[in-house]
Protein backbone atom coordinates (compact mmCIF):
# COMPACT_ATOMS: atom_id res chain seq x y z
CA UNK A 1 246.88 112.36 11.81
CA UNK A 2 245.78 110.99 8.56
CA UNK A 3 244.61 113.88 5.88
CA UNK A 4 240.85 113.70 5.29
CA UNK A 5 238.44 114.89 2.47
CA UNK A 6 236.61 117.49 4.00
CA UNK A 7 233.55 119.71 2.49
CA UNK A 8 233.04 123.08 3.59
CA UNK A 9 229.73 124.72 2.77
CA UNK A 10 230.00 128.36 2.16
CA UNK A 11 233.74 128.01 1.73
CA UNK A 12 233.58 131.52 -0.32
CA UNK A 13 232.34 133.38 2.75
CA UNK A 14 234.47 135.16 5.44
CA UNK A 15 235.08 132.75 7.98
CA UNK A 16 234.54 129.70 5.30
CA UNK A 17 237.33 130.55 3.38
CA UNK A 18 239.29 130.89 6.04
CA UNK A 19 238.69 127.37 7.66
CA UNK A 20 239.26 125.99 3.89
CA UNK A 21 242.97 127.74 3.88
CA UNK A 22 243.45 126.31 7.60
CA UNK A 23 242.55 122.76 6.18
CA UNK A 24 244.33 122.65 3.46
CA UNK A 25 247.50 124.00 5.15
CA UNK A 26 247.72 121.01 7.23
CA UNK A 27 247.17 118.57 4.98
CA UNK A 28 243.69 117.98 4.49
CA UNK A 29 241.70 117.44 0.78
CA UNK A 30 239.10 120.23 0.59
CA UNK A 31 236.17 120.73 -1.44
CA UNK A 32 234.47 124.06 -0.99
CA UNK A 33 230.31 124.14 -1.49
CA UNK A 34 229.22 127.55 -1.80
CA UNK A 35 226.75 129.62 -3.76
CA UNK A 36 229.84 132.11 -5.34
CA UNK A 37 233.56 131.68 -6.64
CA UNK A 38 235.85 131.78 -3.96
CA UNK A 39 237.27 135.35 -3.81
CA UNK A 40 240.33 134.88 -3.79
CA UNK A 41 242.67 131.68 -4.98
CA UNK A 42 242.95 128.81 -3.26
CA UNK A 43 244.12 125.17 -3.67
CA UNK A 44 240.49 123.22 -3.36
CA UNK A 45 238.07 121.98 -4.99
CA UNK A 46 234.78 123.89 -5.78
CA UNK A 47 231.39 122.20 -6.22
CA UNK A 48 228.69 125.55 -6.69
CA UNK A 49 225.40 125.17 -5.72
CA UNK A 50 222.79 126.24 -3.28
CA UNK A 51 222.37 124.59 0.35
CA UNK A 52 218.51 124.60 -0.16
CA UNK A 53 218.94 122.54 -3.13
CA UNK A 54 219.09 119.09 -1.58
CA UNK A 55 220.25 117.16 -4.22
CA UNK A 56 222.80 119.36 -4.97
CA UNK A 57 224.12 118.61 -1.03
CA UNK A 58 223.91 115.29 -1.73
CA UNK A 59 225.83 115.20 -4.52
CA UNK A 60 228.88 117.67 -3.04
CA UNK A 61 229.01 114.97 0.09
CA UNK A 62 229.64 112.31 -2.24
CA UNK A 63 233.47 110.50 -1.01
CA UNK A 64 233.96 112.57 2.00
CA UNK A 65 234.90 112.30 5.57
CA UNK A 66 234.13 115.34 7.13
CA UNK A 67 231.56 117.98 6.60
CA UNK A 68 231.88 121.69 8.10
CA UNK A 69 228.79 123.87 7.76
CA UNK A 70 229.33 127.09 7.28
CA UNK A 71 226.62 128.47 5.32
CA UNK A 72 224.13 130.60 7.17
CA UNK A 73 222.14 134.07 6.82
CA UNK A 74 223.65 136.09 8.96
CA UNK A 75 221.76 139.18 11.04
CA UNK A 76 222.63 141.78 8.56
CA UNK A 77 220.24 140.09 5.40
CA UNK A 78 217.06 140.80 7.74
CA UNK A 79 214.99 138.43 6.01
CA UNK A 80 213.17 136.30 8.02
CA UNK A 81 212.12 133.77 5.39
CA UNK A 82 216.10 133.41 4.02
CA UNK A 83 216.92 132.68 8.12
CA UNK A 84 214.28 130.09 7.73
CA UNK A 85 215.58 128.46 4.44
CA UNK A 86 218.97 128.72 4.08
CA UNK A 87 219.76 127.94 8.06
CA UNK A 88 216.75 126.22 9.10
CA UNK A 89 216.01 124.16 5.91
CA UNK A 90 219.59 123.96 4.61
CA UNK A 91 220.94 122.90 7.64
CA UNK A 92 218.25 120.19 7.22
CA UNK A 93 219.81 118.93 3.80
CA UNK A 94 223.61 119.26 4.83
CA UNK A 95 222.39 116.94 7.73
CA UNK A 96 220.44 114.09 5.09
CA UNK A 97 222.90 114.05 2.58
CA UNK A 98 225.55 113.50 5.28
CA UNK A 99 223.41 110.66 6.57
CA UNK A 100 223.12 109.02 3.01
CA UNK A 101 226.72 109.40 2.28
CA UNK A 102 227.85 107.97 5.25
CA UNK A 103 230.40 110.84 6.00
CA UNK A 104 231.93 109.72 9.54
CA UNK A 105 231.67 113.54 11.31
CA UNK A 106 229.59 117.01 10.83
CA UNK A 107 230.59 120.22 12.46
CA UNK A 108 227.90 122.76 12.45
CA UNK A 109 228.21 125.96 13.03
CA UNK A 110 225.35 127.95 15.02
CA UNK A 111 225.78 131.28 17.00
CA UNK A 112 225.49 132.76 20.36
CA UNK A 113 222.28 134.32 19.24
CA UNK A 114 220.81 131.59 20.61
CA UNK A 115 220.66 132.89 23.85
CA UNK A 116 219.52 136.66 23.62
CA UNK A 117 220.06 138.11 26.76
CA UNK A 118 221.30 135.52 28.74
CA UNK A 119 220.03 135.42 32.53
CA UNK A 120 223.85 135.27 33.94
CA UNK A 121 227.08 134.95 32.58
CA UNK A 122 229.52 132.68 31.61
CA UNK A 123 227.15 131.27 29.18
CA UNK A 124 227.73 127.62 29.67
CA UNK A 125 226.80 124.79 26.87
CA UNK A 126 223.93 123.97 29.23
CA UNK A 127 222.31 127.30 29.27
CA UNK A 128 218.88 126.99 27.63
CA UNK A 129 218.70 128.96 24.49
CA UNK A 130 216.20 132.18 24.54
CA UNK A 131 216.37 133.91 20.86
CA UNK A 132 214.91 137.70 20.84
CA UNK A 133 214.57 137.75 17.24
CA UNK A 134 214.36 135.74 13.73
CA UNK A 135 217.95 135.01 13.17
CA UNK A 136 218.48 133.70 16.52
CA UNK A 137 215.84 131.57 16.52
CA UNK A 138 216.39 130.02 13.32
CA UNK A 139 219.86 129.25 14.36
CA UNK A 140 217.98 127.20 17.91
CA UNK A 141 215.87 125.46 15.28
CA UNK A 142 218.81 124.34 13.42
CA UNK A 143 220.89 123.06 16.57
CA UNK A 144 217.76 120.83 17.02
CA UNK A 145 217.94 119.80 14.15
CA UNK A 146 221.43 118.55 15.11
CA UNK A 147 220.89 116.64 17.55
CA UNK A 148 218.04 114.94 16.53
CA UNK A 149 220.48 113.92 13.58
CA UNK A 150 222.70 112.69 16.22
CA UNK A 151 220.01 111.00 18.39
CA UNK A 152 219.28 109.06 14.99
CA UNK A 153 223.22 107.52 14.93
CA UNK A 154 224.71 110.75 12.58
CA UNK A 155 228.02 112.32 14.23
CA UNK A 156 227.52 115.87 14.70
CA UNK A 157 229.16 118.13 16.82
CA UNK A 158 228.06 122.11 17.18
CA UNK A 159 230.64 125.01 17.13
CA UNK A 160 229.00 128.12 18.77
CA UNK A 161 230.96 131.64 18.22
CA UNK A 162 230.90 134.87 19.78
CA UNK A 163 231.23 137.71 17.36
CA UNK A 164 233.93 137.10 15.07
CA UNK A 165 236.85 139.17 13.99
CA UNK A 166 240.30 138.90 12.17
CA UNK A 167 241.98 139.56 8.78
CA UNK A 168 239.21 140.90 6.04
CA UNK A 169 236.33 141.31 8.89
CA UNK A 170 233.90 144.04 7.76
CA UNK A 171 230.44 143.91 7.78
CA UNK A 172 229.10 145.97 11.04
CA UNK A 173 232.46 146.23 12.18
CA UNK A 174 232.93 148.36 9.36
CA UNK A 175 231.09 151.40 10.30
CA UNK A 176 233.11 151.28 14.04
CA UNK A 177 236.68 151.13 11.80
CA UNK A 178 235.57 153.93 9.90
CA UNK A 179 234.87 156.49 12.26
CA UNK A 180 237.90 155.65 14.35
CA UNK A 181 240.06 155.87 11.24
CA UNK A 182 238.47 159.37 10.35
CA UNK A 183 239.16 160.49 14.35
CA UNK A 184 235.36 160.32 14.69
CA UNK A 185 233.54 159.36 18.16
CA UNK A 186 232.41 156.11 18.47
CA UNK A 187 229.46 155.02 20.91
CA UNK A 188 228.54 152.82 23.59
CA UNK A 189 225.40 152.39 25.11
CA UNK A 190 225.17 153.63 28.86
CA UNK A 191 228.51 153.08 30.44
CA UNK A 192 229.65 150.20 28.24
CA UNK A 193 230.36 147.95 31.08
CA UNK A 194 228.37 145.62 29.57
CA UNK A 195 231.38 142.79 29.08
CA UNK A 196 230.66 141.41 25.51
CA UNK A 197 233.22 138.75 23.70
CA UNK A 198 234.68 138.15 20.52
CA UNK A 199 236.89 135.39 18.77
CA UNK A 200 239.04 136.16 16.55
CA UNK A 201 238.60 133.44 13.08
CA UNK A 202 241.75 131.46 13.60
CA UNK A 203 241.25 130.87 16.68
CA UNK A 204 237.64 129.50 15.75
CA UNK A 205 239.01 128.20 12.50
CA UNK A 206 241.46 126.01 14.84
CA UNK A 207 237.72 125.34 17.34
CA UNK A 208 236.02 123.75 14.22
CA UNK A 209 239.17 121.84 12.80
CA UNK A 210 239.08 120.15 16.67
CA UNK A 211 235.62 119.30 16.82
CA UNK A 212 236.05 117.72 13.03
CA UNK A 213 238.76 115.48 14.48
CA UNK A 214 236.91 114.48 17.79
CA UNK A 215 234.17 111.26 17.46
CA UNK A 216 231.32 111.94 19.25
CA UNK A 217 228.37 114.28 19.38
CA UNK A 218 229.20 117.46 21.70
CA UNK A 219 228.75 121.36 21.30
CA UNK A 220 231.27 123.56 22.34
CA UNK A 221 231.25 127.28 23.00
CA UNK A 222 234.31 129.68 21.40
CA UNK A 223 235.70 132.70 22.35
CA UNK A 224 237.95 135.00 23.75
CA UNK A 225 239.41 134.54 27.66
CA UNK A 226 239.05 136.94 29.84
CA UNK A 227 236.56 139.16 27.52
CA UNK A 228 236.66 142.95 28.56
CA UNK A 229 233.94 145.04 28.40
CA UNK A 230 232.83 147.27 25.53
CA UNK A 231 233.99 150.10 26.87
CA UNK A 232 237.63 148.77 27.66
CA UNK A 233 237.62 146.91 24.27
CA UNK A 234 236.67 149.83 22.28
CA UNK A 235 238.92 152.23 24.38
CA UNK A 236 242.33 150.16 23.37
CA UNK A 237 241.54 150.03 19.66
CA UNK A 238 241.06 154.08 19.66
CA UNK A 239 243.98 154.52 21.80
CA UNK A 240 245.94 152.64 19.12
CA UNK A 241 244.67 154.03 16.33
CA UNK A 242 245.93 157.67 17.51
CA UNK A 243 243.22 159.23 15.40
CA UNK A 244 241.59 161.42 18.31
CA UNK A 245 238.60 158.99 17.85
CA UNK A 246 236.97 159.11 21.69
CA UNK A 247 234.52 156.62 23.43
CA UNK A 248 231.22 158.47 23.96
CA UNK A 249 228.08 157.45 25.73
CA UNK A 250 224.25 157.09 24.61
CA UNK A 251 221.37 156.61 26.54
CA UNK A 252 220.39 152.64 26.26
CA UNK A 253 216.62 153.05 25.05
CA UNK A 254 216.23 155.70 23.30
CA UNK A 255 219.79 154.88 21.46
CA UNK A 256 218.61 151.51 20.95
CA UNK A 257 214.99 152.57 19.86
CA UNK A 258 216.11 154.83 17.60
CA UNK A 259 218.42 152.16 16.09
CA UNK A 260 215.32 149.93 15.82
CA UNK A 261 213.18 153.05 13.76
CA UNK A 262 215.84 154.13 11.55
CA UNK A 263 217.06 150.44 10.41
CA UNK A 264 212.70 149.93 10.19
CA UNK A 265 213.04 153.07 7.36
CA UNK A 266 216.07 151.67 5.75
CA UNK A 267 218.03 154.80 6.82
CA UNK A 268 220.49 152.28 8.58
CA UNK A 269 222.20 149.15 8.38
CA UNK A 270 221.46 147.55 11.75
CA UNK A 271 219.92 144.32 12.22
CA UNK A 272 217.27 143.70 15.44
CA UNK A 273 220.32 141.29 16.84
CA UNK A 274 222.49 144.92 16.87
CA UNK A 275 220.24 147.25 18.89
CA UNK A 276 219.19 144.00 21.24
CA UNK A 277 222.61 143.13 21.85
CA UNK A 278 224.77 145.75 21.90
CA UNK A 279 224.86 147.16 25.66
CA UNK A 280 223.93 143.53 27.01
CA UNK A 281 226.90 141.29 28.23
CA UNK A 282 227.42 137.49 26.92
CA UNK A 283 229.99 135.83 27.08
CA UNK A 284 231.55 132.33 26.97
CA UNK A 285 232.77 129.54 29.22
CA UNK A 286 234.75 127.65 27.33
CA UNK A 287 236.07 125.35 29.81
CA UNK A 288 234.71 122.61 27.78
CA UNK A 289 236.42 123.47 24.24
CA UNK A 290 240.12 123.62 26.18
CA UNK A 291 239.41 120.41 28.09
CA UNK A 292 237.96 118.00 25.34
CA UNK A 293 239.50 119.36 21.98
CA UNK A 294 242.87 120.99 23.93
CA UNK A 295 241.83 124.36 22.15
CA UNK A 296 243.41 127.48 23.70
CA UNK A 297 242.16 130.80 22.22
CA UNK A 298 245.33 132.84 21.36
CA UNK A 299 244.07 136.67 21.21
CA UNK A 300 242.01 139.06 23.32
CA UNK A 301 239.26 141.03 22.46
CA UNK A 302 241.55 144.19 21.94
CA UNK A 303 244.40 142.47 19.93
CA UNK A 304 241.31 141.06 17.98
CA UNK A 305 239.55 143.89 17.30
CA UNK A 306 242.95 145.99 16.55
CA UNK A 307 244.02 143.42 14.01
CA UNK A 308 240.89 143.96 12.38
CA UNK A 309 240.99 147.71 12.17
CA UNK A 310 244.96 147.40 10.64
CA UNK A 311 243.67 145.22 7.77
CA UNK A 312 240.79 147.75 7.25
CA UNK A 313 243.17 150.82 6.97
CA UNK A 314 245.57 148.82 5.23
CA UNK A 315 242.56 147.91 2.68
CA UNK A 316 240.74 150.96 2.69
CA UNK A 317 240.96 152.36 -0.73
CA UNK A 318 240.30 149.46 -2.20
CA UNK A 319 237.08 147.94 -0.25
CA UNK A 320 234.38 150.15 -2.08
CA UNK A 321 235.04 147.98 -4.95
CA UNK A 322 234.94 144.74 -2.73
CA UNK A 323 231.82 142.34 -3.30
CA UNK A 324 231.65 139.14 -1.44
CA UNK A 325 229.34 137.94 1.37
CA UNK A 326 228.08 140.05 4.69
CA UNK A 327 230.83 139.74 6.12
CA UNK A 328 233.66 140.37 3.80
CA UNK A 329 232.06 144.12 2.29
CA UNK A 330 231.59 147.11 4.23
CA UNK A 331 227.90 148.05 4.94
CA UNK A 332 226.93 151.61 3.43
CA UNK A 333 226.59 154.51 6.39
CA UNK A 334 223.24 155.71 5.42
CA UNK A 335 222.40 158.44 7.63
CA UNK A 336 225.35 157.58 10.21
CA UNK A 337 227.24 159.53 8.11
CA UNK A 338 226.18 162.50 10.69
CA UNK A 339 227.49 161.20 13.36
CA UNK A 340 230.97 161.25 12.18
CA UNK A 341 230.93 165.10 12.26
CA UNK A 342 230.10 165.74 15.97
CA UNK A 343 232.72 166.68 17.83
């Protein structure tokens, strides 16, 4: 396969940076479109500017092939108006100044908050999207906006994730590596038999990469075969880590409304997405990804989710320093510091 000029927006982020390594290792020309510097070194080019700036898109899509969108708010800003701009109205822009550059394919990439608490499981492309709060709906709005674009003659094709781990994922996950490093006792909500999926990033990395390669306008969902439940999942990575870190159980509501009042105070760092979310199951069919794109996810949700917590205690000392997006710092505690010290 030929080596294309491909544009990443938010190549500085997490999972962006990621993709842009992936690309470049097999061949293709990268330009990165983000906001920041990417953290660390890499061999691409990088056009900074703002995704709600539209000339600014239109100028980064100038002489390429392929554009992968990365850039989005994620849950943890809880900022209803940045949801709306940056993935609602920037999505818009990434979508025009494809159009009037005449770039041959756009992957975007939207979320399985989509479908809040889906009425069954496998969630299947054709499940109707049902967003509980801002994020999630933002991210429906911009998936519209897709495929109107693609109605109108514009190749776009839509990636959607579950949660995403791998090398460097903090964020949320953060607070769970930390008490199981420190031997502290992590939660569930009920019995954690909800069954709730991840992906790990190269495996998604290797989704989007796919979809950039396929013509045609199609969505695929991504994640993990065979996804456990939260229980199991969280029971192999403290069974691994040896730290004497045990699965507990909360009551749903009143964990969940609690969750809700103290992230309302600012006394946590939860998101609405968290407390909805967390003890519900959704997970993916990804038939679809495997038969059209020949994708084949290559970890579970417990190698996953282990490989995540061995690059955290690897990193450890070093990630109070760290500054990046959402994803790639640590969220500050606040008053779960408590919890670490029951027994």
């Amino acid at each position: 396969m030929s080596a294309k000029k491909v544009m990443i927006t938010g190549g500085s982020g997490y999972f962006g940076a990621l993709l842009a390594e992936r690309a470049i290792a097999r061949g293709d020309d990268v330009r990165i479109f983000d906001l920041n510097e990417p953290t660390d070194p890499i061999e691409a080019e990088v056009v900074l500017g703002d995704v709600r700036d539209r000339d600014a898109v239109r100028k980064a899509c100038e002489g390429v092939d392929v554009v992968l969108h990365n850039v989005a708010q994620v849950p943890l800003a809880k900022d209803a108006e940045l949801f709306r701009s940056v993935n609602v109205t920037g999505t818009a822009n990434v979508l025009l100044a494809a159009r009037d550059a005449d770039v041959a394919k756009v992957v975007h990439t939207s979320s399985s908050a989509i479908f809040g608490i889906p009425e069954r499981n496998p969630v299947t492309e054709e499940t109707p999207g049902r967003p509980l709060e801002a994020y999630g709906r933002a991210k429906l709005e911009a998936e519209g906006l897709c495929h109107d674009a693609a109605a109108a003659g514009l190749d776009v094709s839509i990636i959607r994730p579950r949660t995403i781990l791998g090398h460097g994922r903090l964020g949320i996950m953060a607070i769970l590596f930390e008490f199981v490093a420190e031997g502290a006792p992590v939660f569930v909500f009920g019995t954690g038999d909800n069954r709730y999926q991840f992906v790990h990033a190269n495996d998604l990395a290797d989704a989007t990469l796919l979809a950039g390669d396929r013509a045609g306008a199609e969505t695929y969902n991504i994640g993990a075969d065979n996804p456990s439940t939260m229980r199991e999942t969280i029971s192999a990575l403290t069974e691994h880590a040896g730290t004497g870190s045990k699965v507990r159980s909360l009551p749903t509501g009143p964990a969940a409304a609690a969750m809700k009042g103290l992230a309302g105070a600012g006394l946590v760092p939860f998101a609405p997405y968290h407390w909805l979310l967390y003890g519900e199951s959704l997970y993916f069919d990804t038939s679809k990804a495997k038969d059209q794109l020949g994708w084949q996810p290559t970890r579970t949700n417990g190698e996953s989710l282990i490989e995540s917590y061995e690059w955290f205690v690897a990193h450890r000392a070093e990630l109070a320093e760290r500054h990046g997006s959402h994803h790639q710092s640590p969220v500050k505690l606040g008053v779960l510091k408590v919890l670490k010290k029951l027994p």
